[in-house]
C-alpha atoms as a PDB file:
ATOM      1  CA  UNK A   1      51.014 -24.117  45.923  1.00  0.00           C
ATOM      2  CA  UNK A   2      49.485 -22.675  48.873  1.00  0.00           C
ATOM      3  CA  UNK A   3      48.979 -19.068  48.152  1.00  0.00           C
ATOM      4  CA  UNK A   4      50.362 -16.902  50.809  1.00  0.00           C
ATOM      5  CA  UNK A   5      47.322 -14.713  52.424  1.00  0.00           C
ATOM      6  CA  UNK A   6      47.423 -11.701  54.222  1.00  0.00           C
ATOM      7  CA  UNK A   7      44.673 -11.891  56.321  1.00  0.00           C
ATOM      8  CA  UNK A   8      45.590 -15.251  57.821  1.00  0.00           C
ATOM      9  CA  UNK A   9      49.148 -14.239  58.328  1.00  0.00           C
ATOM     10  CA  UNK A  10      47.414 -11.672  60.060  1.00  0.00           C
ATOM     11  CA  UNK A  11      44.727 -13.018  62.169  1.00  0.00           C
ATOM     12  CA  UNK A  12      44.234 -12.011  65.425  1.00  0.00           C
ATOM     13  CA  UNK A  13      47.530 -10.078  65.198  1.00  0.00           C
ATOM     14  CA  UNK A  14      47.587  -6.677  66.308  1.00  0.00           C
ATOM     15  CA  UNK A  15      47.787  -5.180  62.893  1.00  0.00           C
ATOM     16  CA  UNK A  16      48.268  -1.740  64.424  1.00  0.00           C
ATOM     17  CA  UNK A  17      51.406  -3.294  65.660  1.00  0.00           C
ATOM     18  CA  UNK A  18      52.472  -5.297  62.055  1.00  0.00           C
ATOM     19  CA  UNK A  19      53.357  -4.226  58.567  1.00  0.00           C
ATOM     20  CA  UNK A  20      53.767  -7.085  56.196  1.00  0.00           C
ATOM     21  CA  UNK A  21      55.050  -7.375  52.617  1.00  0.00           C
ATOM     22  CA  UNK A  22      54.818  -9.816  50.650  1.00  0.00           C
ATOM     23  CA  UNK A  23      56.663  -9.950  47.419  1.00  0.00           C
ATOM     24  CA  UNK A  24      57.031 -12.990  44.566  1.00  0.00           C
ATOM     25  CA  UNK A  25      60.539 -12.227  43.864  1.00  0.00           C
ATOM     26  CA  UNK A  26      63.457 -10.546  46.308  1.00  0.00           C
ATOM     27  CA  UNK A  27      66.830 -10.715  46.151  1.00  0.00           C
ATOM     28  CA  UNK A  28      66.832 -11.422  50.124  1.00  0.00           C
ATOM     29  CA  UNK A  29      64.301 -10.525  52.576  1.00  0.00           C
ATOM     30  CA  UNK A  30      67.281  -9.481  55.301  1.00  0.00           C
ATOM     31  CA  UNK A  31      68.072  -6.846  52.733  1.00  0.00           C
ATOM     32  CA  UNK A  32      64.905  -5.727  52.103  1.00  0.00           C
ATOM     33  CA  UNK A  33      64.360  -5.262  55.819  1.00  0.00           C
ATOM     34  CA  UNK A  34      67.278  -3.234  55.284  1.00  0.00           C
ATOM     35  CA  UNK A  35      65.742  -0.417  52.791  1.00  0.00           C
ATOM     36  CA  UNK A  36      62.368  -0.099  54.318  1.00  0.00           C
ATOM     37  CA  UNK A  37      61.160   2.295  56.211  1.00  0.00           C
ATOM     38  CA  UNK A  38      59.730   1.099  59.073  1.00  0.00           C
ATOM     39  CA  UNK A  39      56.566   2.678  60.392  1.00  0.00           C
ATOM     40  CA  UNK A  40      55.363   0.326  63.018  1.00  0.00           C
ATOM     41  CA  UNK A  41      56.743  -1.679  65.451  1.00  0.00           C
ATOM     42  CA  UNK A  42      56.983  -5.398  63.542  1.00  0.00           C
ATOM     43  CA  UNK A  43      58.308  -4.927  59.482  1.00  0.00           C
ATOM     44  CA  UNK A  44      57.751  -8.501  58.180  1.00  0.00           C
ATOM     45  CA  UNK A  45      59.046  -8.796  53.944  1.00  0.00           C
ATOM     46  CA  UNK A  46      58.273 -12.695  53.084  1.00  0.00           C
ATOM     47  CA  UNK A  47      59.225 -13.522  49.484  1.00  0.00           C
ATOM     48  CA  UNK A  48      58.127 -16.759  47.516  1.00  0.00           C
ATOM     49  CA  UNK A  49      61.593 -16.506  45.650  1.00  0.00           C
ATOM     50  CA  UNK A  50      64.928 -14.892  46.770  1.00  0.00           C
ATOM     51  CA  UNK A  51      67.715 -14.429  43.820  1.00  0.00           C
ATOM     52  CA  UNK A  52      70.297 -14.181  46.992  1.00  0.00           C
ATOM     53  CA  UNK A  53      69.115 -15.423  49.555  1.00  0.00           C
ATOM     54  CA  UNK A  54      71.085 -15.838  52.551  1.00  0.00           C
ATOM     55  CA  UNK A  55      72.499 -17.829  55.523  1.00  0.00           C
ATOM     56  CA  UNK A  56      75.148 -17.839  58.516  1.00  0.00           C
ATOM     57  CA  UNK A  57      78.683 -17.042  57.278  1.00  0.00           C
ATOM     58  CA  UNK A  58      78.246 -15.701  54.180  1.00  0.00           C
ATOM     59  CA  UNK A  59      76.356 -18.849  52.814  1.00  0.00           C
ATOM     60  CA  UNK A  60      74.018 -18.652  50.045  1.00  0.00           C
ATOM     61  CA  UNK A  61      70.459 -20.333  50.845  1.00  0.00           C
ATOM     62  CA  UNK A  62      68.607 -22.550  48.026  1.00  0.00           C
ATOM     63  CA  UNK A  63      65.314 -20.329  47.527  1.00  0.00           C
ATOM     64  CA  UNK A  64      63.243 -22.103  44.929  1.00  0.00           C
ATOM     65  CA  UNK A  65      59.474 -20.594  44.011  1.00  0.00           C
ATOM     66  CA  UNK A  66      58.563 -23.782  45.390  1.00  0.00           C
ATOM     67  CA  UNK A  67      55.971 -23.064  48.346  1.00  0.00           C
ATOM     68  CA  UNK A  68      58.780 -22.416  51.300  1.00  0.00           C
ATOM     69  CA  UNK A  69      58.671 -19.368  53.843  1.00  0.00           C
ATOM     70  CA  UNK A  70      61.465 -17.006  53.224  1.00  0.00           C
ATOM     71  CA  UNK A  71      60.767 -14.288  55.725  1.00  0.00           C
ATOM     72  CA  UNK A  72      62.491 -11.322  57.901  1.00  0.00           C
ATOM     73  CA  UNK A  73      61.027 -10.002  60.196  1.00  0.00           C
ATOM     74  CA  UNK A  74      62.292  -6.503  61.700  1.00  0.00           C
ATOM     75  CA  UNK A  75      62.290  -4.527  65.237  1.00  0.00           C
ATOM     76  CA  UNK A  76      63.922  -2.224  66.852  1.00  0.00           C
ATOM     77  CA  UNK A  77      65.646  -2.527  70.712  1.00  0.00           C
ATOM     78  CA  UNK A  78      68.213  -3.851  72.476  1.00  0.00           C
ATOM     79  CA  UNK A  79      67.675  -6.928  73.918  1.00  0.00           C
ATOM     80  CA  UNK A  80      71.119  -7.645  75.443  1.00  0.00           C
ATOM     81  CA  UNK A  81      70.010 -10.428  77.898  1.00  0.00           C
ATOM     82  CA  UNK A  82      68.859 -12.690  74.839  1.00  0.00           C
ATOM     83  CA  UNK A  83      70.314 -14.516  71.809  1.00  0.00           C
ATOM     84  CA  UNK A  84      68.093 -13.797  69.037  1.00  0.00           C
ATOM     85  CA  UNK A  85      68.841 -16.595  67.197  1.00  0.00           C
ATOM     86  CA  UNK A  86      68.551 -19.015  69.256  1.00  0.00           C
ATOM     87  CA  UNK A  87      65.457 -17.549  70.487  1.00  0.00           C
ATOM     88  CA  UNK A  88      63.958 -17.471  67.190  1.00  0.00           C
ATOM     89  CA  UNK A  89      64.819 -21.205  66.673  1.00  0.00           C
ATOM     90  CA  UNK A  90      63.209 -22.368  69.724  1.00  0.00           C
ATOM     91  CA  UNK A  91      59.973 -19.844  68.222  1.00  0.00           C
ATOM     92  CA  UNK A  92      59.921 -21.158  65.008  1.00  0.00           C
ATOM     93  CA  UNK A  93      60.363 -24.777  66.087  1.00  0.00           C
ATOM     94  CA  UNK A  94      57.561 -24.983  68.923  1.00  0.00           C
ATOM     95  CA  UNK A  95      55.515 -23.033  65.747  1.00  0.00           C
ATOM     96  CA  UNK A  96      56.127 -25.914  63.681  1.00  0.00           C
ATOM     97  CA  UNK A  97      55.617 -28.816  66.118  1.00  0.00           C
ATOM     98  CA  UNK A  98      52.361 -27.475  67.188  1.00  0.00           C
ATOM     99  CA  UNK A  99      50.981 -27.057  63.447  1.00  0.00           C
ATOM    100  CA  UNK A 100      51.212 -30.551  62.693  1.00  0.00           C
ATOM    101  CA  UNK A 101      50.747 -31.844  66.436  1.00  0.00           C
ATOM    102  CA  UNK A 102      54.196 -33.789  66.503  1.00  0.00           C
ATOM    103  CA  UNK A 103      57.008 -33.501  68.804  1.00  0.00           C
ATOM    104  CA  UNK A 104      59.702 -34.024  65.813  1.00  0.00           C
ATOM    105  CA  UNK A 105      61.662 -30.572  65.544  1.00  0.00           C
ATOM    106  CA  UNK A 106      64.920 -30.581  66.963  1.00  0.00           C
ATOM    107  CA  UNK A 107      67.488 -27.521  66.999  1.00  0.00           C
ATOM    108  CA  UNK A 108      71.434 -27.366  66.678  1.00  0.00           C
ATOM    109  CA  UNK A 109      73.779 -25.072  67.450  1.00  0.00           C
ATOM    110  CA  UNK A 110      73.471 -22.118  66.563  1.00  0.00           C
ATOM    111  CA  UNK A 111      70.452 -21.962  64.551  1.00  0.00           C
ATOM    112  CA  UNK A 112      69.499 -24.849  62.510  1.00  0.00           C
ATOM    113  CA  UNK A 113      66.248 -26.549  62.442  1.00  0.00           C
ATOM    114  CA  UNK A 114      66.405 -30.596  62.491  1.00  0.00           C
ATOM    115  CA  UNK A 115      63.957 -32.851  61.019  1.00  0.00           C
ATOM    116  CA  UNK A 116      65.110 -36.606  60.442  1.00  0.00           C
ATOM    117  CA  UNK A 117      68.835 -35.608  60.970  1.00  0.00           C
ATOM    118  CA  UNK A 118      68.322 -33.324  58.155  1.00  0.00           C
ATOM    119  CA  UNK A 119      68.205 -29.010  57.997  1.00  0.00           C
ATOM    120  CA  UNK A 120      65.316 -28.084  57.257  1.00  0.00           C
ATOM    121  CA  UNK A 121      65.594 -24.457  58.718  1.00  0.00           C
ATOM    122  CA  UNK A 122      67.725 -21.727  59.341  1.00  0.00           C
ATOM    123  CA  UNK A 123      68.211 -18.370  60.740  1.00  0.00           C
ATOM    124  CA  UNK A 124      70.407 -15.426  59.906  1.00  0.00           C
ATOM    125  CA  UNK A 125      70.150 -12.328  62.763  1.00  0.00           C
ATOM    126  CA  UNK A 126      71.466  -9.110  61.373  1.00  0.00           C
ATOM    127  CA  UNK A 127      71.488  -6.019  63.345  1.00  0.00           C
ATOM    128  CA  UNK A 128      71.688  -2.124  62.383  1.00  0.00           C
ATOM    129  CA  UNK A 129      72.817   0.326  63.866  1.00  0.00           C
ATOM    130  CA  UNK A 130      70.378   3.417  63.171  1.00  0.00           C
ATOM    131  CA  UNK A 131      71.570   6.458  65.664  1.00  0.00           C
ATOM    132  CA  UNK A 132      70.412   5.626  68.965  1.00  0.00           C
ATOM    133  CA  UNK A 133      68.550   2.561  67.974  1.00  0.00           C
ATOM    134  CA  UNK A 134      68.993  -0.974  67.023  1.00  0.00           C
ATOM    135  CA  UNK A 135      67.523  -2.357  64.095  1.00  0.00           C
ATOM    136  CA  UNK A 136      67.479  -6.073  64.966  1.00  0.00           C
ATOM    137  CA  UNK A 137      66.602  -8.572  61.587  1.00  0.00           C
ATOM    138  CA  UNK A 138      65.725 -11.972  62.037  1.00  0.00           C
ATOM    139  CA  UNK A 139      65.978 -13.889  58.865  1.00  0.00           C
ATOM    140  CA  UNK A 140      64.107 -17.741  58.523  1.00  0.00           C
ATOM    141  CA  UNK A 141      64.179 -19.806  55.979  1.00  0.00           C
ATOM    142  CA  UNK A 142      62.165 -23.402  56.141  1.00  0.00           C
ATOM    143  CA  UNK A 143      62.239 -25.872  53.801  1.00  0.00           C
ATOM    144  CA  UNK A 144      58.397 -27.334  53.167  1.00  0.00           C
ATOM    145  CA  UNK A 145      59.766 -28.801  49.707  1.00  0.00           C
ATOM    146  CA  UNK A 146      62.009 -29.502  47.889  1.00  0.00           C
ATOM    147  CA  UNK A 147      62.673 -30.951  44.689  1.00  0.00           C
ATOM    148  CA  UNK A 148      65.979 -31.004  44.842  1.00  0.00           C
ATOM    149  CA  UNK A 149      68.191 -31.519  47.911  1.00  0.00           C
ATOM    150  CA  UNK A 150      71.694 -31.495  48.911  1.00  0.00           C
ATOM    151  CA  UNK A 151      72.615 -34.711  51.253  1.00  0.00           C
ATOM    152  CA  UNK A 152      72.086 -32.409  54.582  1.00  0.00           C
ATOM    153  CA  UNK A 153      69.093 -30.401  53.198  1.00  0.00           C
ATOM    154  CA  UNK A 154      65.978 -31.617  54.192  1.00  0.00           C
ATOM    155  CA  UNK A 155      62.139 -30.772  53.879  1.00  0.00           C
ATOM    156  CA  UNK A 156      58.729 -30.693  55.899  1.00  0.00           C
ATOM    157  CA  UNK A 157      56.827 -32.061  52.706  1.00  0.00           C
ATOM    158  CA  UNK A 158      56.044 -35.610  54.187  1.00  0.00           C
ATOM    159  CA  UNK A 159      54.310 -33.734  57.035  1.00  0.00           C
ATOM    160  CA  UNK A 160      52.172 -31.564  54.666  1.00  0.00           C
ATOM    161  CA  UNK A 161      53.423 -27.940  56.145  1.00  0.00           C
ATOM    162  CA  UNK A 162      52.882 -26.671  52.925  1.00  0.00           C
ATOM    163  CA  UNK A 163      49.056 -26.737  53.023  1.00  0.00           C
ATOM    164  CA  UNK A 164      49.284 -25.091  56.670  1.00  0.00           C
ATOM    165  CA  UNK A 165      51.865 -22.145  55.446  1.00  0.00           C
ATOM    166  CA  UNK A 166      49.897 -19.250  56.405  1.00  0.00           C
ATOM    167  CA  UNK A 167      49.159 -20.590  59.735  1.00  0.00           C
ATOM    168  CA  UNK A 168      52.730 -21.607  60.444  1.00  0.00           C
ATOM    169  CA  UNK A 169      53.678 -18.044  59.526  1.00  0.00           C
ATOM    170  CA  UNK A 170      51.336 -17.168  61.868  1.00  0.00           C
ATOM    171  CA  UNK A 171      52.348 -18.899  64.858  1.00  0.00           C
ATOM    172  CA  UNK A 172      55.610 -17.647  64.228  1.00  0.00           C
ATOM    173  CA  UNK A 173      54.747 -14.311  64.249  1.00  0.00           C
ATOM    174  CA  UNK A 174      52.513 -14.122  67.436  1.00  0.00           C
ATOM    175  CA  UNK A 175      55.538 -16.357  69.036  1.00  0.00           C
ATOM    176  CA  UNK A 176      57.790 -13.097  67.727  1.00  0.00           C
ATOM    177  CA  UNK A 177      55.324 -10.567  69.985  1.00  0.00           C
ATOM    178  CA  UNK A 178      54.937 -13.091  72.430  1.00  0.00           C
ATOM    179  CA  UNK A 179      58.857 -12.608  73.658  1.00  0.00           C
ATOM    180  CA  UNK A 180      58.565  -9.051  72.796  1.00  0.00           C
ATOM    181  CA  UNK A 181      56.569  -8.334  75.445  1.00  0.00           C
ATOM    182  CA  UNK A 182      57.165 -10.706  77.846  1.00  0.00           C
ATOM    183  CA  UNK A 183      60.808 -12.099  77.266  1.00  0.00           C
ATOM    184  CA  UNK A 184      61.003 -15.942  77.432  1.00  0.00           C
ATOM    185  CA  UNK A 185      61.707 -17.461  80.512  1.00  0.00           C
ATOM    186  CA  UNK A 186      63.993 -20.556  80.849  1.00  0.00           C
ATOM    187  CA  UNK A 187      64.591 -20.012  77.415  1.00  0.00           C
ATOM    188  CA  UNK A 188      68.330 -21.676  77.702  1.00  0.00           C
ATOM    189  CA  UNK A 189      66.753 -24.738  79.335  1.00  0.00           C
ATOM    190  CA  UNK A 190      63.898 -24.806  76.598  1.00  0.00           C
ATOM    191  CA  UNK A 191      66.724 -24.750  73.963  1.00  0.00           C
ATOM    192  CA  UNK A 192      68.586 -27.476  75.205  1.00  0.00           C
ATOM    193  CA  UNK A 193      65.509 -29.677  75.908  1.00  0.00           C
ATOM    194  CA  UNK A 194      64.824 -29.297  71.990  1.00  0.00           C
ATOM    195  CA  UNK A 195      68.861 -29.862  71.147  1.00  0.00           C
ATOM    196  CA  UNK A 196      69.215 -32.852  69.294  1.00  0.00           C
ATOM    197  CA  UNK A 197      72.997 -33.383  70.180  1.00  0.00           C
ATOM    198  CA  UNK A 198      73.504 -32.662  73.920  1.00  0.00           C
ATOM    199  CA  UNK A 199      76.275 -34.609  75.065  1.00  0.00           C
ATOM    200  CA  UNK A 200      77.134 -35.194  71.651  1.00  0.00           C
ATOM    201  CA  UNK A 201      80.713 -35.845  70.171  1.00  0.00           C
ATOM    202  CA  UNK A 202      81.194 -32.777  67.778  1.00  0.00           C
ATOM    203  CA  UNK A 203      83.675 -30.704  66.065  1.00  0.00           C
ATOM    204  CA  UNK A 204      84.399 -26.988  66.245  1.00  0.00           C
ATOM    205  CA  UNK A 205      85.213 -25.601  62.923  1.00  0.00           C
ATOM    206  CA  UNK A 206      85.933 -21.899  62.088  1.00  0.00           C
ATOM    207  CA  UNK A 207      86.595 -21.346  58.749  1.00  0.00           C
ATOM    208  CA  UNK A 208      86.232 -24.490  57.366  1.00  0.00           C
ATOM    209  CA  UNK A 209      88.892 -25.778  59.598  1.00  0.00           C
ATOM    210  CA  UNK A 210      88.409 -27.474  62.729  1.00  0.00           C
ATOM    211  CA  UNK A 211      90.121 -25.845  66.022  1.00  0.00           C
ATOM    212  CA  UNK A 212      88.604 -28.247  68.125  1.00  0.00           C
ATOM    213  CA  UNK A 213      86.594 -31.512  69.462  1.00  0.00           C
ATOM    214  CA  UNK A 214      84.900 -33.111  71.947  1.00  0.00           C
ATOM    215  CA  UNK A 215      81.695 -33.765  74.277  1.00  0.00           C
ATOM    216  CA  UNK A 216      78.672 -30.405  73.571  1.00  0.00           C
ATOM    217  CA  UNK A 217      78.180 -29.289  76.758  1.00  0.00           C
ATOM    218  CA  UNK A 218      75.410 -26.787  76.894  1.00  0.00           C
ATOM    219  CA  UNK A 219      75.320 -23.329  76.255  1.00  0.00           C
ATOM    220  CA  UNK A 220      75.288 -20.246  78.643  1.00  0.00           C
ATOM    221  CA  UNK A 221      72.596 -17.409  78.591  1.00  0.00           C
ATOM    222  CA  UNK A 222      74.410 -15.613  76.120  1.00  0.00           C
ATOM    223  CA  UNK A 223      73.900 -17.799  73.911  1.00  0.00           C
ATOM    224  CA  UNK A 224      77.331 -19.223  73.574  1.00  0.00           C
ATOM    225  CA  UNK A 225      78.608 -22.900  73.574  1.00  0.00           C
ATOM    226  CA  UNK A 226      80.494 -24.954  75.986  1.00  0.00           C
ATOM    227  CA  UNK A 227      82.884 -28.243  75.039  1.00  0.00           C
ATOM    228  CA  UNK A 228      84.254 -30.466  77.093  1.00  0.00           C
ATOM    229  CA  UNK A 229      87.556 -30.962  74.875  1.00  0.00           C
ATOM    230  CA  UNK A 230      89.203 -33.812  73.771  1.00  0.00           C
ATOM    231  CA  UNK A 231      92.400 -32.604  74.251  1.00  0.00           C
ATOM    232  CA  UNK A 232      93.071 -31.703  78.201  1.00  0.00           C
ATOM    233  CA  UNK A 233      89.058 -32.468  79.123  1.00  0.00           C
ATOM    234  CA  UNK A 234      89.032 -28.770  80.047  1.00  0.00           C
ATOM    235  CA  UNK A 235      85.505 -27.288  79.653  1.00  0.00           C
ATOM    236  CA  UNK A 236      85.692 -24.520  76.647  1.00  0.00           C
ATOM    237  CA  UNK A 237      83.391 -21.611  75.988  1.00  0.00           C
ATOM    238  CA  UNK A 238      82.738 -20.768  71.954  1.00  0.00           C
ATOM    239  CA  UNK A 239      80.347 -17.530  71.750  1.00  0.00           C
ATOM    240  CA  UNK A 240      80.074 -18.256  67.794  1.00  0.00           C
ATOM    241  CA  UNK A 241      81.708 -21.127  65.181  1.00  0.00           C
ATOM    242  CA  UNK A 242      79.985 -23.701  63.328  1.00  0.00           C
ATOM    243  CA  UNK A 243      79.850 -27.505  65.202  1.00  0.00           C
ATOM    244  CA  UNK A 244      79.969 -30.816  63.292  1.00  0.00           C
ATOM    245  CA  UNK A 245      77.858 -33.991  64.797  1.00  0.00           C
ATOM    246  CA  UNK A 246      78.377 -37.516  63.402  1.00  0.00           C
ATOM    247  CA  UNK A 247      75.479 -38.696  62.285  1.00  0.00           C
ATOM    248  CA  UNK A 248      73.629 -35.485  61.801  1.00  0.00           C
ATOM    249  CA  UNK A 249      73.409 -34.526  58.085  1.00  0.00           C
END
């Protein structure tokens, strides 16, 4: 296993900017963001194992001591014009593309990572309210291996991420002050360049059940979907569900 390391999570990071934690066993890294106290303006908690660890919806999220990244990073702010998840997906998956120099991570809505039609990634955005301030959580969790799979889990293992974890990390995290100081321009355009199912027959479900289908039509700068429906070819507007693709995991 490739041993997580501070110091190259850390290099040339503002570490008057960055505390991170790491831990070999968490129940979830969201939650532990959640108890900390937060001294400095990044909180990262990464965790080779999480007992609970979570997704979108109330999911559970396979966390193995098997060489992933299950990380949280935490900030405070309100950053209204921006979707962090999406955001962090189109972070996380430029991170990994330029690690092992291939153009092969794609993103669905809202914030899965695709590798050869399979997850490999997620992320789970929590926010806290803490008196005048936002406490704004983003949760990722990529799959490098795994020994055991579901049919739509996939891993990074044939592209040997593993051995590159701390700099992947890395990326991520300069990515993470990157848009904190700046923003991200174009960032809706960037995100549907990197969507693997534009124009795409899908399926709306909420709650297991589906409400609706038809042609994926982009999404807005609040992050939300739009659907060109089946059933009157109306154009629809879904700020939040889960979307089924044929042919996608």
């Amino acid at each position: 296993m490739n041993t997580l390391s501070e110091h190259k999570i850390l290099k040339n990071l503002a570490i008057e900017r960055i505390q991170l934690d790491i831990f070999d066993i968490l129940d979830s890294t969201n939650e532990e963001c959640k108890r900390i106290n937060q001294k400095k303006q990044l909180h990262v908690i990464i965790s080779e194992e999480q007992t609970h660890g979570k997704g979108r919806l109330g999911k559970s999220w396979s966390s193995p001591k098997s060489g992933n990244i299950y990380m949280s990073i935490a900030f405070k702010g309100l950053y209204k014009n921006y979707p962090l998840s999406l955001i962090a997906g189109i972070i996380c998956r430029e991170s990994i593309c330029a690690e092992i120099d291939e153009d092969v991570i794609g993103l669905k809505w809202p914030n899965d990572l695709i590798f050869l039609k399979k997850k490999v990634g997620g992320i789970l955005v929590e926010k806290e309210i803490m008196g005048n301030e936002q406490l704004n959580i983003i949760g990722i969790g990529l799959n490098l291996y795994l020994s055991e799979k579901e049919s739509w889990w996939g891993d990074l293992s044939s592209k040997d991420v593993k051995l590159k974890r701390n700099e992947l990390i890395n990326s991520i995290l300069k990515g993470v002050f990157d848009f904190i100081d700046d923003g991200m321009d174009d960032w809706d355009l960037k995100w549907q360049k990197y969507c693997v199912h534009m124009k795409a027959n899908i399926k709306i479900k909420q709650n297991n059940i589906v409400i609706d289908s038809g042609s994926f039509n982009g999404i807005n700068k609040d992050g939300s979907m739009n659907l060109l429906s089946d059933n009157d070819k109306s154009l629809r507007n879904y700020p939040y569900g889960e979307i089924s693709i044929e042919g996608v995991y």
